[in-house]
N, C-alpha and C. Protein backbone atom coordinates (compact mmCIF):
# COMPACT_ATOMS: atom_id res chain seq x y z
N UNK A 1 0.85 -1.19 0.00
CA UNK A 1 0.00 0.00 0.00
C UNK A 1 0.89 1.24 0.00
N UNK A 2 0.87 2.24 -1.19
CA UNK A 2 0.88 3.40 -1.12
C UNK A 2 1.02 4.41 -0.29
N UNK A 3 1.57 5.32 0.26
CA UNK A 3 1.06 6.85 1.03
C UNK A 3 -0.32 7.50 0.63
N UNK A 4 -0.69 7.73 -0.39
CA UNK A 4 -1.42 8.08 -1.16
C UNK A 4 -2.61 7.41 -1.18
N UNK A 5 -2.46 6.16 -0.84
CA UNK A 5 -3.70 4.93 -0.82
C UNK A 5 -5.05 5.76 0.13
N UNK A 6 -4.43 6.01 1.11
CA UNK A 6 -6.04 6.66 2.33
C UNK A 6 -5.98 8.28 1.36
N UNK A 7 -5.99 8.75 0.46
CA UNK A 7 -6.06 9.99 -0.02
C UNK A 7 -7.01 9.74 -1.44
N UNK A 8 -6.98 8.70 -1.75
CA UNK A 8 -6.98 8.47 -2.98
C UNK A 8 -8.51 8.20 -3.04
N UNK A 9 -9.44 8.89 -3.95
CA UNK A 9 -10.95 8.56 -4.38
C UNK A 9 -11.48 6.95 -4.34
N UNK A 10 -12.96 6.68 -4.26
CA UNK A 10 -12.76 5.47 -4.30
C UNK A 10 -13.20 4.84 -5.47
N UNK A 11 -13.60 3.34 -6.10
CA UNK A 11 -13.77 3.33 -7.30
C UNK A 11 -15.12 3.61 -7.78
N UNK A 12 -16.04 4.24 -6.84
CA UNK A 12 -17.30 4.62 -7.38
C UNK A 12 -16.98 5.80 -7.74
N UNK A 13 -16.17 6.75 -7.07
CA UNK A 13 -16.32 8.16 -7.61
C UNK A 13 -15.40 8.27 -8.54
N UNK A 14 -14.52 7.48 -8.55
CA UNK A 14 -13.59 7.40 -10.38
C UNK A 14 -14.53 7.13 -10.99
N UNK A 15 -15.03 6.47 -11.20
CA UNK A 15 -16.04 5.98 -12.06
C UNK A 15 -17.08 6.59 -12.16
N UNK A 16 -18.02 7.68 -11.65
CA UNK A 16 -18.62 8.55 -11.68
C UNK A 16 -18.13 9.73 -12.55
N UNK A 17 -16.83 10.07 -11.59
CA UNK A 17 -15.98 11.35 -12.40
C UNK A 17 -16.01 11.39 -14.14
N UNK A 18 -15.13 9.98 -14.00
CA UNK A 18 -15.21 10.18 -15.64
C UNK A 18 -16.30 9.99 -16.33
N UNK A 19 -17.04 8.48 -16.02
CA UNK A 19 -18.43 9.18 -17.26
C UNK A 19 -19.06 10.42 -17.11
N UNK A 20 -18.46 11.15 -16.16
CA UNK A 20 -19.20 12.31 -16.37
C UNK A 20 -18.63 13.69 -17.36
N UNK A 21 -17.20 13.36 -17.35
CA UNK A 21 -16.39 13.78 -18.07
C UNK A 21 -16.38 13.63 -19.24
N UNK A 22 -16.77 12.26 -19.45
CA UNK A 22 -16.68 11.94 -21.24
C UNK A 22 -18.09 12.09 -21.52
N UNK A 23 -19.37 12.75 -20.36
CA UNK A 23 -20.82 12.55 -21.35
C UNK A 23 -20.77 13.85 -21.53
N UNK A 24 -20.50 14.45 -20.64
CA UNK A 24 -20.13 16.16 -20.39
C UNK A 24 -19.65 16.80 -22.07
N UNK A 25 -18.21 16.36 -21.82
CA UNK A 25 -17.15 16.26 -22.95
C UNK A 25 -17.94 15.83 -24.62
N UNK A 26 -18.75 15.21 -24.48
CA UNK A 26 -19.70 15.26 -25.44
C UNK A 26 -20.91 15.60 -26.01
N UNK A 27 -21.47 16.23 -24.74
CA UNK A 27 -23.13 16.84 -24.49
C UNK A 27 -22.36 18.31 -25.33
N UNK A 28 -21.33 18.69 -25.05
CA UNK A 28 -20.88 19.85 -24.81
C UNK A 28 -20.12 20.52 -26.33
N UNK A 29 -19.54 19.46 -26.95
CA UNK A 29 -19.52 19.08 -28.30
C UNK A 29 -20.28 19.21 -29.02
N UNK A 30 -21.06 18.09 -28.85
CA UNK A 30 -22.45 18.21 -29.80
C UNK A 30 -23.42 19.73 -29.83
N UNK A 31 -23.51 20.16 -28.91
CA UNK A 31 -24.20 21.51 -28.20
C UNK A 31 -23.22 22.71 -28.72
N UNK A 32 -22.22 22.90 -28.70
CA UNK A 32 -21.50 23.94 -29.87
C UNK A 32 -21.13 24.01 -30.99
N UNK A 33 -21.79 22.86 -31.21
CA UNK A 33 -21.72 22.79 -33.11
C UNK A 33 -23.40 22.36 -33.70
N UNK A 34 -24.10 22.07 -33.33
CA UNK A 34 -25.50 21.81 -33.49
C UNK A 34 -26.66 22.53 -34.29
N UNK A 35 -26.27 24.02 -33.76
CA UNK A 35 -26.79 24.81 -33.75
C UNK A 35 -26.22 25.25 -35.06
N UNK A 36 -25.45 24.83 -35.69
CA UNK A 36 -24.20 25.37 -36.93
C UNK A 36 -25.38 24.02 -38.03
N UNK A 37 -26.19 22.75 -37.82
CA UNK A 37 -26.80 22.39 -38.43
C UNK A 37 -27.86 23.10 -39.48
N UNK A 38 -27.98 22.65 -40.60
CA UNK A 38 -28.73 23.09 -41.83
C UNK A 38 -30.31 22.79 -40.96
N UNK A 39 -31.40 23.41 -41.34
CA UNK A 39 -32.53 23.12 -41.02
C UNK A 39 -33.39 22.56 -42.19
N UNK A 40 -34.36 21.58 -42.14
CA UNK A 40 -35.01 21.41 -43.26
C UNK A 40 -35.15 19.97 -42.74
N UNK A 41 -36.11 19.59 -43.87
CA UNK A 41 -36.99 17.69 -43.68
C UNK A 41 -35.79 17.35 -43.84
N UNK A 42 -34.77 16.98 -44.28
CA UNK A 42 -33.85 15.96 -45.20
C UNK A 42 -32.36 16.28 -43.90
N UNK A 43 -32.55 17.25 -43.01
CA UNK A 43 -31.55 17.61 -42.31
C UNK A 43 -31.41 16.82 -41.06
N UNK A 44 -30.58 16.10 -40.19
CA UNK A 44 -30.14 15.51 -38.80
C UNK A 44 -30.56 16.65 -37.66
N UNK A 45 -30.73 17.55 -38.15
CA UNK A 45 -30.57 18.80 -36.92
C UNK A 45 -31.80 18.75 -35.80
N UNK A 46 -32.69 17.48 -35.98
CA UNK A 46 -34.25 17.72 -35.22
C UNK A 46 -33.48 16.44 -34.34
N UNK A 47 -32.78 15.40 -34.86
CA UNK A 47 -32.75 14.36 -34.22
C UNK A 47 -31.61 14.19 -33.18
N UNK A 48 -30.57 15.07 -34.32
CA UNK A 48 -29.06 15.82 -33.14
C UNK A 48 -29.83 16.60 -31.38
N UNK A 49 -30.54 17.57 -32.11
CA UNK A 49 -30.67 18.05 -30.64
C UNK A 49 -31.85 16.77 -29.89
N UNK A 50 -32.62 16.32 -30.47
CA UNK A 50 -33.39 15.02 -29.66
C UNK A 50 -32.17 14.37 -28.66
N UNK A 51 -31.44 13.94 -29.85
CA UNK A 51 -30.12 12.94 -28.92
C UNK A 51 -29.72 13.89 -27.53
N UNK A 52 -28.90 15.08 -27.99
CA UNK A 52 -28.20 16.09 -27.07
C UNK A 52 -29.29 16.40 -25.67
N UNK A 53 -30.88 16.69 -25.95
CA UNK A 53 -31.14 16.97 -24.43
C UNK A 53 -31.66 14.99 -23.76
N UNK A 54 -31.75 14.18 -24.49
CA UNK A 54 -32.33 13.34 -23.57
C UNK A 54 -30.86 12.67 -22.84
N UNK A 55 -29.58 12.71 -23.52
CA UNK A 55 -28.09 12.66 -23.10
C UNK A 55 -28.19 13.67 -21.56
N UNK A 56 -28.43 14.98 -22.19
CA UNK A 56 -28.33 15.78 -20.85
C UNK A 56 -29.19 15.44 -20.01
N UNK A 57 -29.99 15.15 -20.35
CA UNK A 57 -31.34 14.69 -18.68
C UNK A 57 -30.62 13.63 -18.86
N UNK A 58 -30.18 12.54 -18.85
CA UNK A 58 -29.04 11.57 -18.37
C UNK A 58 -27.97 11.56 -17.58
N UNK A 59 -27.24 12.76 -18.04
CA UNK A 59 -26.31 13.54 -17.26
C UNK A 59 -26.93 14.20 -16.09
N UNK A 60 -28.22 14.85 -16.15
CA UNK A 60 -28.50 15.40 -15.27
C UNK A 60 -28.41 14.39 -13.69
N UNK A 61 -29.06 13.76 -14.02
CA UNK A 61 -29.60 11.96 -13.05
C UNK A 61 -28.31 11.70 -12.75
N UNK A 62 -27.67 11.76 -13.65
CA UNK A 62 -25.86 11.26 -12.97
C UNK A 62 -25.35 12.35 -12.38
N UNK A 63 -25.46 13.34 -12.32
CA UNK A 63 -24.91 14.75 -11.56
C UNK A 63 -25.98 14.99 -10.26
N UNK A 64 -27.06 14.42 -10.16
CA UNK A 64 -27.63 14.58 -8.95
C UNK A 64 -27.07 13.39 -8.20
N UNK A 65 -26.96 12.39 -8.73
CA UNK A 65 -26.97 10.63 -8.22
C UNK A 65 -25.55 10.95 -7.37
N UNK A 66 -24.65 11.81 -8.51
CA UNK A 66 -22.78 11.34 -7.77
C UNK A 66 -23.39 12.77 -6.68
N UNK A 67 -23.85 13.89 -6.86
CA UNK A 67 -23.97 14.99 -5.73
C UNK A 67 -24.51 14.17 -4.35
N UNK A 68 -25.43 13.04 -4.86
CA UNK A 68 -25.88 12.81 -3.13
C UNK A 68 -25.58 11.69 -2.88
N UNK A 69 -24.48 11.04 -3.56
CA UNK A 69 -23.18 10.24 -2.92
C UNK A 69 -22.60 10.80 -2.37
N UNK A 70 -21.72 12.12 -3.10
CA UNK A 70 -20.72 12.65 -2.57
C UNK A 70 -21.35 13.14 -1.06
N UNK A 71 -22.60 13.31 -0.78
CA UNK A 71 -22.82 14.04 0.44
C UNK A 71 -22.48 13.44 1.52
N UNK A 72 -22.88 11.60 1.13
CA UNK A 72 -22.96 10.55 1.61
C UNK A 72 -21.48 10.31 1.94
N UNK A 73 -20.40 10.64 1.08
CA UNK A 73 -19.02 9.90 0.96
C UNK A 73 -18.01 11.18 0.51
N UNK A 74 -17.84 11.96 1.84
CA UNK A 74 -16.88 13.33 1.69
C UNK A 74 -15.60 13.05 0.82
N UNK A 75 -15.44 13.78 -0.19
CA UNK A 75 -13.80 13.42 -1.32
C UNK A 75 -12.86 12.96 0.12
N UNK A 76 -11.54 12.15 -0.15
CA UNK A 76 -10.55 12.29 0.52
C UNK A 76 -9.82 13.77 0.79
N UNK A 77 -8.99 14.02 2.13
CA UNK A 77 -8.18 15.50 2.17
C UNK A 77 -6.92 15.28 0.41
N UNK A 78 -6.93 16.52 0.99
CA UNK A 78 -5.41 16.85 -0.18
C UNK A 78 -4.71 16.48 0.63
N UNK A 79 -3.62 15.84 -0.30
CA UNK A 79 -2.46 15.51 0.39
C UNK A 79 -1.67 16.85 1.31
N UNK A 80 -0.73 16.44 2.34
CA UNK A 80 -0.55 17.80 3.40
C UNK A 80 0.81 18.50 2.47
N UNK A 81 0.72 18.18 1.48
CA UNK A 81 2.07 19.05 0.53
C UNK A 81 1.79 20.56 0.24
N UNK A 82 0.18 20.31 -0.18
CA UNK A 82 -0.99 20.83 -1.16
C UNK A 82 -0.83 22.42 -0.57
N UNK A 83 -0.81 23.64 -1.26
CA UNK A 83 -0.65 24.85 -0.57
C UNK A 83 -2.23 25.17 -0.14
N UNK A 84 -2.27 25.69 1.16
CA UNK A 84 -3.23 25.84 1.80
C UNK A 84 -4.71 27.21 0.36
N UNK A 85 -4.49 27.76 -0.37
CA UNK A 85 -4.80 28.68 -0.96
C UNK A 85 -4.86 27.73 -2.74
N UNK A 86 -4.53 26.62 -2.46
CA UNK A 86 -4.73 25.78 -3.87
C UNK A 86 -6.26 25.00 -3.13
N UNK A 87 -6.13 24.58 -1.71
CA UNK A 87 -7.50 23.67 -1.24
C UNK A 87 -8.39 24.63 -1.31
N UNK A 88 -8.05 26.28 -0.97
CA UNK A 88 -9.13 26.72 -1.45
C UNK A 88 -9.80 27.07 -2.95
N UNK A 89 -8.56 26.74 -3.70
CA UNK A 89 -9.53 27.52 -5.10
C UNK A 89 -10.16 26.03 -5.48
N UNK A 90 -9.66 25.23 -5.04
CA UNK A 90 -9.92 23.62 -5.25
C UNK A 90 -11.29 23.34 -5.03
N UNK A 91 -11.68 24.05 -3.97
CA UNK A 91 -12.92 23.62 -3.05
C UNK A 91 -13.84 24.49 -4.08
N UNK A 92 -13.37 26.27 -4.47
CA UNK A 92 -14.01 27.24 -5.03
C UNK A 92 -14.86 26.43 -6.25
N UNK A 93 -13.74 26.29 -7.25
CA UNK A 93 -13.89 25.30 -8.45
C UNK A 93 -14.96 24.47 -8.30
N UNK A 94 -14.80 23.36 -7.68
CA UNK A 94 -15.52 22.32 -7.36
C UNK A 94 -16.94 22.74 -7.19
N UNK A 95 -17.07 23.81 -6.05
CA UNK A 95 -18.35 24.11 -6.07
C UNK A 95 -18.59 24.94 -7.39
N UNK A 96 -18.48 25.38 -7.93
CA UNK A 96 -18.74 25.99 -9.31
C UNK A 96 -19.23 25.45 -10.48
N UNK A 97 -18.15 23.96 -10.61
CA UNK A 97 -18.41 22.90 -10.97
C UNK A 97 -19.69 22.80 -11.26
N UNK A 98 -19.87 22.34 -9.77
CA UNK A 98 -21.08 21.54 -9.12
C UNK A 98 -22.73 22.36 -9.58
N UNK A 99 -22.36 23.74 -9.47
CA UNK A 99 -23.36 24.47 -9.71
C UNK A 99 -23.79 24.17 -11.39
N UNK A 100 -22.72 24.85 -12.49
CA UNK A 100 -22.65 24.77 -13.34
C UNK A 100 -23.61 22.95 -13.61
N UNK A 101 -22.97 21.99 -13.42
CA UNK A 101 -24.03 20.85 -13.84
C UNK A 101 -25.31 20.72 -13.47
N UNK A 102 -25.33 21.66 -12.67
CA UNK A 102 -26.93 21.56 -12.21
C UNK A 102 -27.60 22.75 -13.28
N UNK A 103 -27.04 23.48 -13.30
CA UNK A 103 -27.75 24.51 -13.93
C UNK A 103 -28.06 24.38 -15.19
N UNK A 104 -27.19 23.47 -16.24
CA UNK A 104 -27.10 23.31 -17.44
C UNK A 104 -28.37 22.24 -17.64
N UNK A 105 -28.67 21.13 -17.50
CA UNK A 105 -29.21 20.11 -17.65
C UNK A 105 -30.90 20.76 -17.00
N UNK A 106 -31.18 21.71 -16.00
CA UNK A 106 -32.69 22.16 -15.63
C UNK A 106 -32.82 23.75 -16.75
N UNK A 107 -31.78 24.21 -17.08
CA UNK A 107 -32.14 25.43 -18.00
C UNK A 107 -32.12 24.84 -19.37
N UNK A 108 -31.73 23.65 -19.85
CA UNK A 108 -32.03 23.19 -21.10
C UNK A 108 -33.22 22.44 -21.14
N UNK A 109 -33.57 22.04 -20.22
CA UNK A 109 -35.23 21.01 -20.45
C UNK A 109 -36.18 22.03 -20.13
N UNK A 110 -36.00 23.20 -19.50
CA UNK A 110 -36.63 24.19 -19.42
C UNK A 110 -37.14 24.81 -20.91
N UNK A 111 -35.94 25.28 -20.93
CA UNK A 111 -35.81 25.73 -22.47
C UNK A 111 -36.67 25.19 -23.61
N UNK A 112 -36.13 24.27 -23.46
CA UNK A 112 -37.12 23.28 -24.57
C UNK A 112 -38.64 23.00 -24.19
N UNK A 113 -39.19 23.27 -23.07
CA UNK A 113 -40.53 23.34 -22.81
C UNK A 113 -40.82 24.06 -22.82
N UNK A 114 -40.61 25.28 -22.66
CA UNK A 114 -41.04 27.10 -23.08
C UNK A 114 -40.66 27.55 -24.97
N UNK A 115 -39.95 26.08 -25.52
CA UNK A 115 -39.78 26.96 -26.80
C UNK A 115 -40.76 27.56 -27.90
N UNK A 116 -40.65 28.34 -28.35
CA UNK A 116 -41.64 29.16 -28.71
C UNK A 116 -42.76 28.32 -30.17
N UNK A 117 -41.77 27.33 -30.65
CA UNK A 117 -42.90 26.25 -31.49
C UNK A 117 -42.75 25.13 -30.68
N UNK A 118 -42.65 24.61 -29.46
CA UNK A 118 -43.33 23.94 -28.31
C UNK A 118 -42.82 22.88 -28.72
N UNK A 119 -41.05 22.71 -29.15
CA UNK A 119 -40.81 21.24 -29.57
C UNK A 119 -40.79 20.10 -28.15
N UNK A 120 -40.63 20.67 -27.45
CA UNK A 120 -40.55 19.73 -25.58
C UNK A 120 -39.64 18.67 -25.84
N UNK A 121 -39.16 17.64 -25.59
CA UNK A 121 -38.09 16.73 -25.70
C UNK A 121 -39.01 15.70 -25.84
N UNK A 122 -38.14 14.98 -26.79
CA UNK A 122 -38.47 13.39 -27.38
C UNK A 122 -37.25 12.51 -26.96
N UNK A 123 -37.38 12.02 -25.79
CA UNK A 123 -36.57 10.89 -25.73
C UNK A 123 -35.55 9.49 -26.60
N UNK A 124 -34.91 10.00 -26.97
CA UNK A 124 -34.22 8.49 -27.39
C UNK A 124 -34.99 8.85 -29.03
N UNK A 125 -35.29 10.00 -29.47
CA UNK A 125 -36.32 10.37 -30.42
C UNK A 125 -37.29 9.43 -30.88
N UNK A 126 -38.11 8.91 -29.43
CA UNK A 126 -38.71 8.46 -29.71
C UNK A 126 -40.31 8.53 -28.80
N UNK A 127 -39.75 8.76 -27.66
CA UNK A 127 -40.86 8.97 -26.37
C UNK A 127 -41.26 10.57 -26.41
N UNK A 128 -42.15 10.90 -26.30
CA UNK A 128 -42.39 12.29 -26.11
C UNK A 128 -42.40 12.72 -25.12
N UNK A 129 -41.79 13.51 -24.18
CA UNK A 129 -41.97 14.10 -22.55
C UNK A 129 -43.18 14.91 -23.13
N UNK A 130 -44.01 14.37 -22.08
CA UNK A 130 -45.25 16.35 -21.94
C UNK A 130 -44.77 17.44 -21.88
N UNK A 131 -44.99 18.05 -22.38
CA UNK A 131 -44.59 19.67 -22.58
C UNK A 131 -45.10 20.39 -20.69
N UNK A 132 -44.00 20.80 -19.99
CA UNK A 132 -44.45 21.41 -19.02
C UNK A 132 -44.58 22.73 -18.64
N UNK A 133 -44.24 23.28 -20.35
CA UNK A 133 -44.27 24.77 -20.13
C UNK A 133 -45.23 25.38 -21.03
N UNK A 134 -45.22 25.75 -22.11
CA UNK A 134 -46.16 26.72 -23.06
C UNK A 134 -45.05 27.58 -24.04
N UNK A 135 -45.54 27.73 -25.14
CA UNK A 135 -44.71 28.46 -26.42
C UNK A 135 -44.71 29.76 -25.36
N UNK A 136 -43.58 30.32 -25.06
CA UNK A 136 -42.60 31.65 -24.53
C UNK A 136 -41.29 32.03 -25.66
N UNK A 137 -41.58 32.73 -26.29
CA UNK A 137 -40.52 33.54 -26.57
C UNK A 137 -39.51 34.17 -25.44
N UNK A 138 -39.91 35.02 -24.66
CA UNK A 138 -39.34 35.75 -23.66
C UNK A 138 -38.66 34.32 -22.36
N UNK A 139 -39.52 33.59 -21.93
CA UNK A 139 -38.58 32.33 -21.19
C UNK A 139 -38.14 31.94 -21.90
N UNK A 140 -38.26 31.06 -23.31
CA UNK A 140 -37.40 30.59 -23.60
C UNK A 140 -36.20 31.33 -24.62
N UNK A 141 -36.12 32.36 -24.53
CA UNK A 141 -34.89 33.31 -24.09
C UNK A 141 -34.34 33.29 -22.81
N UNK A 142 -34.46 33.68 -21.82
CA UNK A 142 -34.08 32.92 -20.91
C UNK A 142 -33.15 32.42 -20.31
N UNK A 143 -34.02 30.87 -20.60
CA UNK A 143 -33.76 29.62 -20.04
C UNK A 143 -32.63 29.07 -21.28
N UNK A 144 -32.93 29.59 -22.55
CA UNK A 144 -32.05 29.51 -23.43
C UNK A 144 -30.03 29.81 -23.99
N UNK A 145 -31.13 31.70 -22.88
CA UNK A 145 -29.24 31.77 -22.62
C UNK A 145 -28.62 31.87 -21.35
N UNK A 146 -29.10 31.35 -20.80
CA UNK A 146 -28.98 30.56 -19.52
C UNK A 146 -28.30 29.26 -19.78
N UNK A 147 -28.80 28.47 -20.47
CA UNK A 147 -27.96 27.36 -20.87
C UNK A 147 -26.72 27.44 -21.51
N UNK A 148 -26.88 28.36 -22.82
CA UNK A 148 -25.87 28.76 -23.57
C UNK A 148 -24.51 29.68 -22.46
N UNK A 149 -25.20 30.31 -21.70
CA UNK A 149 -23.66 30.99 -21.15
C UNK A 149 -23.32 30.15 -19.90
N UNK A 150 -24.03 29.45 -19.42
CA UNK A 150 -22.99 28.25 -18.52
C UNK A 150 -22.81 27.38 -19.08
N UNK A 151 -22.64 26.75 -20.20
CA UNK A 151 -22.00 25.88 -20.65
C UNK A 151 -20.71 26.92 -20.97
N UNK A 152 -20.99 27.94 -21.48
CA UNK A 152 -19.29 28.76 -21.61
C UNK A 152 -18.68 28.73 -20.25
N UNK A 153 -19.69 29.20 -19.48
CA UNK A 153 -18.61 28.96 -18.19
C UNK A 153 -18.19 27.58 -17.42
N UNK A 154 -18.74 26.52 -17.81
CA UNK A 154 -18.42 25.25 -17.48
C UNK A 154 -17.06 24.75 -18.65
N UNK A 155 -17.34 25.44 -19.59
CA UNK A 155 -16.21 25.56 -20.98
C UNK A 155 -14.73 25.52 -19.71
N UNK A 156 -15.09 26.51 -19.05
CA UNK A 156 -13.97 27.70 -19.12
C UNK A 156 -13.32 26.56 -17.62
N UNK A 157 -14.24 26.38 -16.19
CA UNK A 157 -14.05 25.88 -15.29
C UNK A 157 -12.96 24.46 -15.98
N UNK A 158 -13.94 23.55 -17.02
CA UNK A 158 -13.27 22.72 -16.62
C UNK A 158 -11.84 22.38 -17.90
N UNK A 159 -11.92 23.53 -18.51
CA UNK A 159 -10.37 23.76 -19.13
C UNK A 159 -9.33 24.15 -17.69
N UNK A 160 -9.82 24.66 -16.36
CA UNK A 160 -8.30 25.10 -15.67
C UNK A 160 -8.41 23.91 -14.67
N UNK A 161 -9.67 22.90 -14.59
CA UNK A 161 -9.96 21.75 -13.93
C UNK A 161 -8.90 20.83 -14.31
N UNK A 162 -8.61 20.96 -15.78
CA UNK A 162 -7.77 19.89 -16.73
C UNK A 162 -6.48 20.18 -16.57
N UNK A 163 -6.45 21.59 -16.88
CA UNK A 163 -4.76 22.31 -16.28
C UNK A 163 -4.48 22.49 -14.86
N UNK A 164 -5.14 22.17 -13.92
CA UNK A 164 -4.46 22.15 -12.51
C UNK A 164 -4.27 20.58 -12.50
N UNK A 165 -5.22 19.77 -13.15
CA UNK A 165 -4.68 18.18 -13.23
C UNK A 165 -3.23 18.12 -13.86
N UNK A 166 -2.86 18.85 -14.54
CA UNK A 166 -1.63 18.25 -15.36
C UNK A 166 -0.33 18.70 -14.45
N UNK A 167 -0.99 20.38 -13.86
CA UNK A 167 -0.25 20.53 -13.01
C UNK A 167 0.66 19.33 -11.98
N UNK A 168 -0.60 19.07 -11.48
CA UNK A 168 -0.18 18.14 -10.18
C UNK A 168 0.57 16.90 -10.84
N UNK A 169 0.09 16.65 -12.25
CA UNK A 169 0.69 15.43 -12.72
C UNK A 169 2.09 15.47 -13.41
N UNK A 170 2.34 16.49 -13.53
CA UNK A 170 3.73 17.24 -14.02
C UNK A 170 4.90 17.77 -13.20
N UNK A 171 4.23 17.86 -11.68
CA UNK A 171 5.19 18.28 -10.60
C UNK A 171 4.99 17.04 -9.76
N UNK A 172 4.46 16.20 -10.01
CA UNK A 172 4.97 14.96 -9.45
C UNK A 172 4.22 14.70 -8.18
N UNK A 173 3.54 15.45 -8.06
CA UNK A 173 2.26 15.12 -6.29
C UNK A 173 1.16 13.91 -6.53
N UNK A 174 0.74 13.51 -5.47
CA UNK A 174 -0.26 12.59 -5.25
C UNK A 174 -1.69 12.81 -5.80
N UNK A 175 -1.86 14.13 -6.11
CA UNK A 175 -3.50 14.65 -6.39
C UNK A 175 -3.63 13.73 -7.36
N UNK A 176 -3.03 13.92 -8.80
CA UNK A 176 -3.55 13.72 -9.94
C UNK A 176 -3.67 12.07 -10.02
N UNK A 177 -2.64 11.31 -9.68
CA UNK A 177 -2.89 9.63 -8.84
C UNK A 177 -4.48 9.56 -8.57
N UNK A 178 -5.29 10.28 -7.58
CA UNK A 178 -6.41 10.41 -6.77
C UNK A 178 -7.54 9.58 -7.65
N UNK A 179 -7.81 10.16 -8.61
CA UNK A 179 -8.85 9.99 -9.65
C UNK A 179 -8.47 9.16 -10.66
N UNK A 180 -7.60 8.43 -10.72
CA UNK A 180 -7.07 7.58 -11.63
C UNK A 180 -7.60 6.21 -11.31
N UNK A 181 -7.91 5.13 -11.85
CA UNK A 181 -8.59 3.77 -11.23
C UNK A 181 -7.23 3.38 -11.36
């Protein structure tokens, strides 16, 4: 056993982390280029965004599910190397994070139930959710760029999320080990 071993995440929340990383990493993809789709009968662009929000209400369920684990199962400390003013932007981040996934996944199903020709989400493009809102122009403005500018800022969080990982993995500390299976 390791030093690092009692510091180190366990294999539910590795395993949480990253599919959340790679659905994220792809909700997020698909969602800044989507919108760059041709419109028309003969076009992917009705079935792209079908895929993209019933993915995100997927994500969503997995971002509440690992939030009330984690409540259940506090992260391990930073290792005692860690500068006292890194645990805090660490902690800052994290909660930011945390916000950001919540916010993205209830302002996009929002969105799409206030949209102004009342498309509401089709599951798996195939199930229809009930519409729980009503054609809004003005909400679904919104709830629209509401979605659109925290995903920029979730853009932005988890580009220095990725660069404080390399950090730690480049100066040779225990953090970046943590989350690794």
């Amino acid at each position: 056993m390791s030093r690092y071993d009692s510091l180190k995440y366990t294999p539910r929340a590795i395993a949480l982390h990253w599919l959340l990383a790679l659905l994220l990493l792809c909700l997020m993809t698909v969602g800044f280029t989507m919108t760059d789709l041709p419109k028309g009968p003969e076009s992917p662009r009705g079935m792209v965004f079908n895929w993209h929000k019933t993915f995100g209400l997927i994500a969503g369920l997995l971002i509440l599910y690992r939030y009330w684990w984690r409540s259940k199962n506090p992260p391990p400390i930073l290792p005692p190397e860690v500068p006292q003013w890194e645990v805090r932007l660490a902690n800052v981040s994290h909660r930011l994070l945390y916000a950001c996934m919540f916010v993205m996944p209830i302002s996009g199903f929002l969105g799409s139930n206030f949209h102004p020709k009342g498309y509401g989400v089709k599951l798996f493009n195939e199930i229809q959710l009930p519409v729980i809102g009503w054609p809004s122009e003005a909400l679904y403005a919104v709830f629209n760029t509401t979605h659109k500018t925290t995903a920029v800022l979730l853009a932005v969080l988890i580009a220095a999320h990725v660069m404080a990982a390399f950090k730690h993995l480049l100066s040779g500390s225990d953090v970046f080990r943590r989350m690794v299976p």
